[in-house]
C-alpha atoms as a PDB file:
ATOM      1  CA  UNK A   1     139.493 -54.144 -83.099  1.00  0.00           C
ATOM      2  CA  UNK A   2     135.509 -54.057 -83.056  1.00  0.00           C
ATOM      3  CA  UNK A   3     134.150 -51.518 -85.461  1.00  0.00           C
ATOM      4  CA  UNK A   4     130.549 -49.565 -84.604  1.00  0.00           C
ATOM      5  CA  UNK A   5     128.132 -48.705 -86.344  1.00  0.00           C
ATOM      6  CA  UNK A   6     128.728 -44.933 -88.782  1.00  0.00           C
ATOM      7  CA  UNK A   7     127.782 -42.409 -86.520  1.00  0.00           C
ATOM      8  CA  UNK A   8     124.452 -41.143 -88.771  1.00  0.00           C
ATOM      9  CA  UNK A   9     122.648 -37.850 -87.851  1.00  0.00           C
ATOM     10  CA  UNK A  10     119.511 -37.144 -89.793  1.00  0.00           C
ATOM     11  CA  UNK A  11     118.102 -33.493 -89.499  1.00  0.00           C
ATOM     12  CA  UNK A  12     114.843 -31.815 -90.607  1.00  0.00           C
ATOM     13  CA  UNK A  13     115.003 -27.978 -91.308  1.00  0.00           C
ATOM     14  CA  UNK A  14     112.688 -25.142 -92.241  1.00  0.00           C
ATOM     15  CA  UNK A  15     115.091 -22.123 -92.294  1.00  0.00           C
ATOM     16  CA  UNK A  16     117.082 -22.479 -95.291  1.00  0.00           C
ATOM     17  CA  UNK A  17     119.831 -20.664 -93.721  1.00  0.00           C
ATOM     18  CA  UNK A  18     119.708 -23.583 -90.836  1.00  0.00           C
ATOM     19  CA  UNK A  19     120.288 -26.070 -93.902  1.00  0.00           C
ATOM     20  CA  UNK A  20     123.168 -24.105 -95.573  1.00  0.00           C
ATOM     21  CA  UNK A  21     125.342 -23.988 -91.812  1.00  0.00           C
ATOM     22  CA  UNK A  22     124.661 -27.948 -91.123  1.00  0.00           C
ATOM     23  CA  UNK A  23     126.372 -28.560 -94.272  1.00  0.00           C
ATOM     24  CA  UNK A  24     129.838 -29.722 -94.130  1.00  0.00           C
ATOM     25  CA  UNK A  25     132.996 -29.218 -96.266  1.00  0.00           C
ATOM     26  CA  UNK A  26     130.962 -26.156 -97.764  1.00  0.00           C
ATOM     27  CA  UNK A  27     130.421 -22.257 -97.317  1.00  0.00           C
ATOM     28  CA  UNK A  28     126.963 -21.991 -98.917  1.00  0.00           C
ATOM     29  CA  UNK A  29     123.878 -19.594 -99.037  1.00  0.00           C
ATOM     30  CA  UNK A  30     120.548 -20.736-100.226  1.00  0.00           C
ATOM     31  CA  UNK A  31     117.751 -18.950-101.058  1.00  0.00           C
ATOM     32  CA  UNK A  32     114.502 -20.951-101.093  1.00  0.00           C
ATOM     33  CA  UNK A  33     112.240 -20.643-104.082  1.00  0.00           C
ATOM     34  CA  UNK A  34     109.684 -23.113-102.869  1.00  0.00           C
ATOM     35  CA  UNK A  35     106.123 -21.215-102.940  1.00  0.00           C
ATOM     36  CA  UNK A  36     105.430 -21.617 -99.587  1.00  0.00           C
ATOM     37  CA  UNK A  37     107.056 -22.693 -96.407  1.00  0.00           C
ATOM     38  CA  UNK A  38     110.668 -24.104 -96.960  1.00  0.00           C
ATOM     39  CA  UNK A  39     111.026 -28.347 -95.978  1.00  0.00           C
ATOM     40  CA  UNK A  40     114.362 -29.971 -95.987  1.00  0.00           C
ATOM     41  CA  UNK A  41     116.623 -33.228 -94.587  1.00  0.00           C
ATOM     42  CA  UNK A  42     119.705 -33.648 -94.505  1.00  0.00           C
ATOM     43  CA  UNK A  43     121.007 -37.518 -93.621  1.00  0.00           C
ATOM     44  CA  UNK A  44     124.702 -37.450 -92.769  1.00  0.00           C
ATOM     45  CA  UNK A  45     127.139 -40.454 -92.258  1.00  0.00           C
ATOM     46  CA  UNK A  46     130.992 -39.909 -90.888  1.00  0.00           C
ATOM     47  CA  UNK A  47     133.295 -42.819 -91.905  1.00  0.00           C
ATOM     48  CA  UNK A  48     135.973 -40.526 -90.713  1.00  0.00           C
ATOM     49  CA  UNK A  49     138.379 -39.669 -93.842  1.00  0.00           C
ATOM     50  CA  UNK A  50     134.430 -39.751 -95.854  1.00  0.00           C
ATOM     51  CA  UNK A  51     131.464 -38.161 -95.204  1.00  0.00           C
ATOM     52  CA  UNK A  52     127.937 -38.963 -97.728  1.00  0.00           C
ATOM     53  CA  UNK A  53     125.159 -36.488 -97.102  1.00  0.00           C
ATOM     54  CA  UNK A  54     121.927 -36.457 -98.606  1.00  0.00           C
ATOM     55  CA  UNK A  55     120.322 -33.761 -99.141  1.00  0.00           C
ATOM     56  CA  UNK A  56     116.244 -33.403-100.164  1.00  0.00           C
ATOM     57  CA  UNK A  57     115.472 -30.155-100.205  1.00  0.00           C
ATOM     58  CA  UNK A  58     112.403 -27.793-102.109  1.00  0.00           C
ATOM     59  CA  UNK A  59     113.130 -25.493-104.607  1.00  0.00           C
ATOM     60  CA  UNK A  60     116.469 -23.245-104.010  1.00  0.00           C
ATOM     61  CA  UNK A  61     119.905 -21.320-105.210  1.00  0.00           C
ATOM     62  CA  UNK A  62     122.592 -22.291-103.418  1.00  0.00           C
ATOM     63  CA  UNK A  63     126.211 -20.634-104.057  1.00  0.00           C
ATOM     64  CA  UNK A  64     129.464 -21.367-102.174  1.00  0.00           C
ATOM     65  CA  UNK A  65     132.596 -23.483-102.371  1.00  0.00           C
ATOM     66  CA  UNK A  66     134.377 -26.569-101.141  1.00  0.00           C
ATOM     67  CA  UNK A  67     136.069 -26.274 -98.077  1.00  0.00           C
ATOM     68  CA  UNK A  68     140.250 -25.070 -99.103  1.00  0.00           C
ATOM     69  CA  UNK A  69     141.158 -29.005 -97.642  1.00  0.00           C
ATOM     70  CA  UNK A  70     138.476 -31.028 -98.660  1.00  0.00           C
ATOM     71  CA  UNK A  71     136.799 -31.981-102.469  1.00  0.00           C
ATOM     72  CA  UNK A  72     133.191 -33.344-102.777  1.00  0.00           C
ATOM     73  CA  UNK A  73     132.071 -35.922-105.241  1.00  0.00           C
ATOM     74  CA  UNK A  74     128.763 -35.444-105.915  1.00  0.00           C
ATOM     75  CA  UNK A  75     126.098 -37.891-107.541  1.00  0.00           C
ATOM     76  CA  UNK A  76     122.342 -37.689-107.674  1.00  0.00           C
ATOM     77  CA  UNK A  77     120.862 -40.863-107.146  1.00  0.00           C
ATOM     78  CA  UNK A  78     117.771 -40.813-109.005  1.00  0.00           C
ATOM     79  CA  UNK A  79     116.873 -38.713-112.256  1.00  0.00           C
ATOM     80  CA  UNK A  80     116.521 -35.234-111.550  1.00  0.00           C
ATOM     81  CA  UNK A  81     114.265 -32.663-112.637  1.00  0.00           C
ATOM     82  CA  UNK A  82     115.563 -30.733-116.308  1.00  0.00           C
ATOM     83  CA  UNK A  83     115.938 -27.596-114.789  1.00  0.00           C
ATOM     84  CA  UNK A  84     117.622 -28.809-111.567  1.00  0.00           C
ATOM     85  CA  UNK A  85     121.557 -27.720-112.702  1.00  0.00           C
ATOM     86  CA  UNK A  86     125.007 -27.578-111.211  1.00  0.00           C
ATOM     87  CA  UNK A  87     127.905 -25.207-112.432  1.00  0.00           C
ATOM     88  CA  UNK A  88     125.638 -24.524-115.346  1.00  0.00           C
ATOM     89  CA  UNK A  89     124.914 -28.631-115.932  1.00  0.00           C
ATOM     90  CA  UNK A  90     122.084 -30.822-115.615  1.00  0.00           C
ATOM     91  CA  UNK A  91     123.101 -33.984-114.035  1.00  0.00           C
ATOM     92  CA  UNK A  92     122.181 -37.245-115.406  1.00  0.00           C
ATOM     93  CA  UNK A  93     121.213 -40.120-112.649  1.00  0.00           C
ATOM     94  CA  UNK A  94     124.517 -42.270-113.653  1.00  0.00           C
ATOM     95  CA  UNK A  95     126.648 -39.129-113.532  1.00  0.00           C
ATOM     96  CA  UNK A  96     128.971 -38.181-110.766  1.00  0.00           C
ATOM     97  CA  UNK A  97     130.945 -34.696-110.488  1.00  0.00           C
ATOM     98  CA  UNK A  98     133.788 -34.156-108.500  1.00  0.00           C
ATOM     99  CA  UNK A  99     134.468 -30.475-107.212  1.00  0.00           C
ATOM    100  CA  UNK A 100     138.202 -29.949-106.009  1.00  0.00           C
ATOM    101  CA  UNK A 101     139.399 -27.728-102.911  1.00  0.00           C
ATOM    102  CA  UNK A 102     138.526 -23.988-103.198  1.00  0.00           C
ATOM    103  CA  UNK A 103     135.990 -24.993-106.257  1.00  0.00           C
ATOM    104  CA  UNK A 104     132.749 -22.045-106.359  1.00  0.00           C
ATOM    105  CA  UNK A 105     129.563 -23.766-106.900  1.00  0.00           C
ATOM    106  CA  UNK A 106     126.266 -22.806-108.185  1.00  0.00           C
ATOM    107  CA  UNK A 107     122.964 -24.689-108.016  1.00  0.00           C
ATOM    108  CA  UNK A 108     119.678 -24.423-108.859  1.00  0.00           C
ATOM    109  CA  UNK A 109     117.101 -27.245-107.805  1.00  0.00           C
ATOM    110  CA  UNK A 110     113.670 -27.476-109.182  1.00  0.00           C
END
C-alpha cells in the first residue's frame, strides 16, 4: 500500500477569534494582548489517529478544554518566555504536558 505525503495545512490569521475556531480537539477563546494588530500561524499535520499543530501566536489568554474524546500532549519546542504559563506553570523547553479528555485549560503567552 503506497503511503502520501501528511496532509499539512498552514494558516495565517489576524482575528484571534479566527485562530481559536481553526484549532482542533479544543473549545478555546483568546483574547489578544499584543499592543497592536494581532499576527498568528497555525501549521497543522493529520496522521489520522495524531494531529501536531504549531501554534506562533502574539501575546494572548486563551481558556477552554480538550475535546470530551480526545487528550493533547503538549511540548514547546524552544525556551519560552518566564511569564508565558499553562494551568498556572511555566514550561521548560524539555518539558511535555499531557491534558486528558474534558481537561479546562488556561494560558497566558508573553
Amino acid at each position: 500500500m503506497a503511503v502520501g505525503p501528511a496532509p499539512v495545512a498552514v494558516m495565517v490569521f489576524d482575528d484571534p477569534a479566527v485562530v481559536a475556531a481553526a484549532l482542533r480537539d479544543v473549545a478555546v477563546e483568546y483574547l489578544s494582548l499584543a499592543p497592536g494588530p494581532f499576527a498568528a500561524r497555525l501549521t497543522s499535520v493529520d496522521l489520522g489517529a495524531m494531529r501536531f499543530q504549531d501554534a506562533l501566536d502574539d501575546a494572548h489568554i486563551g481558556r477552554g478544554a480538550v475535546a470530551p474524546d480526545r487528550m493533547l500532549m503538549l511540548f514547546a519546542p524552544e525556551e519560552l518566555p518566564p511569564r508565558t504559563l499553562l494551568n498556572g506553570h511555566a514550561m521548560a523547553s524539555a518539558e511535555a504536558m499531557v491534558l486528558g479528555p474534558s481537561t479546562e485549560f488556561f494560558a497566558r503567552v508573553r
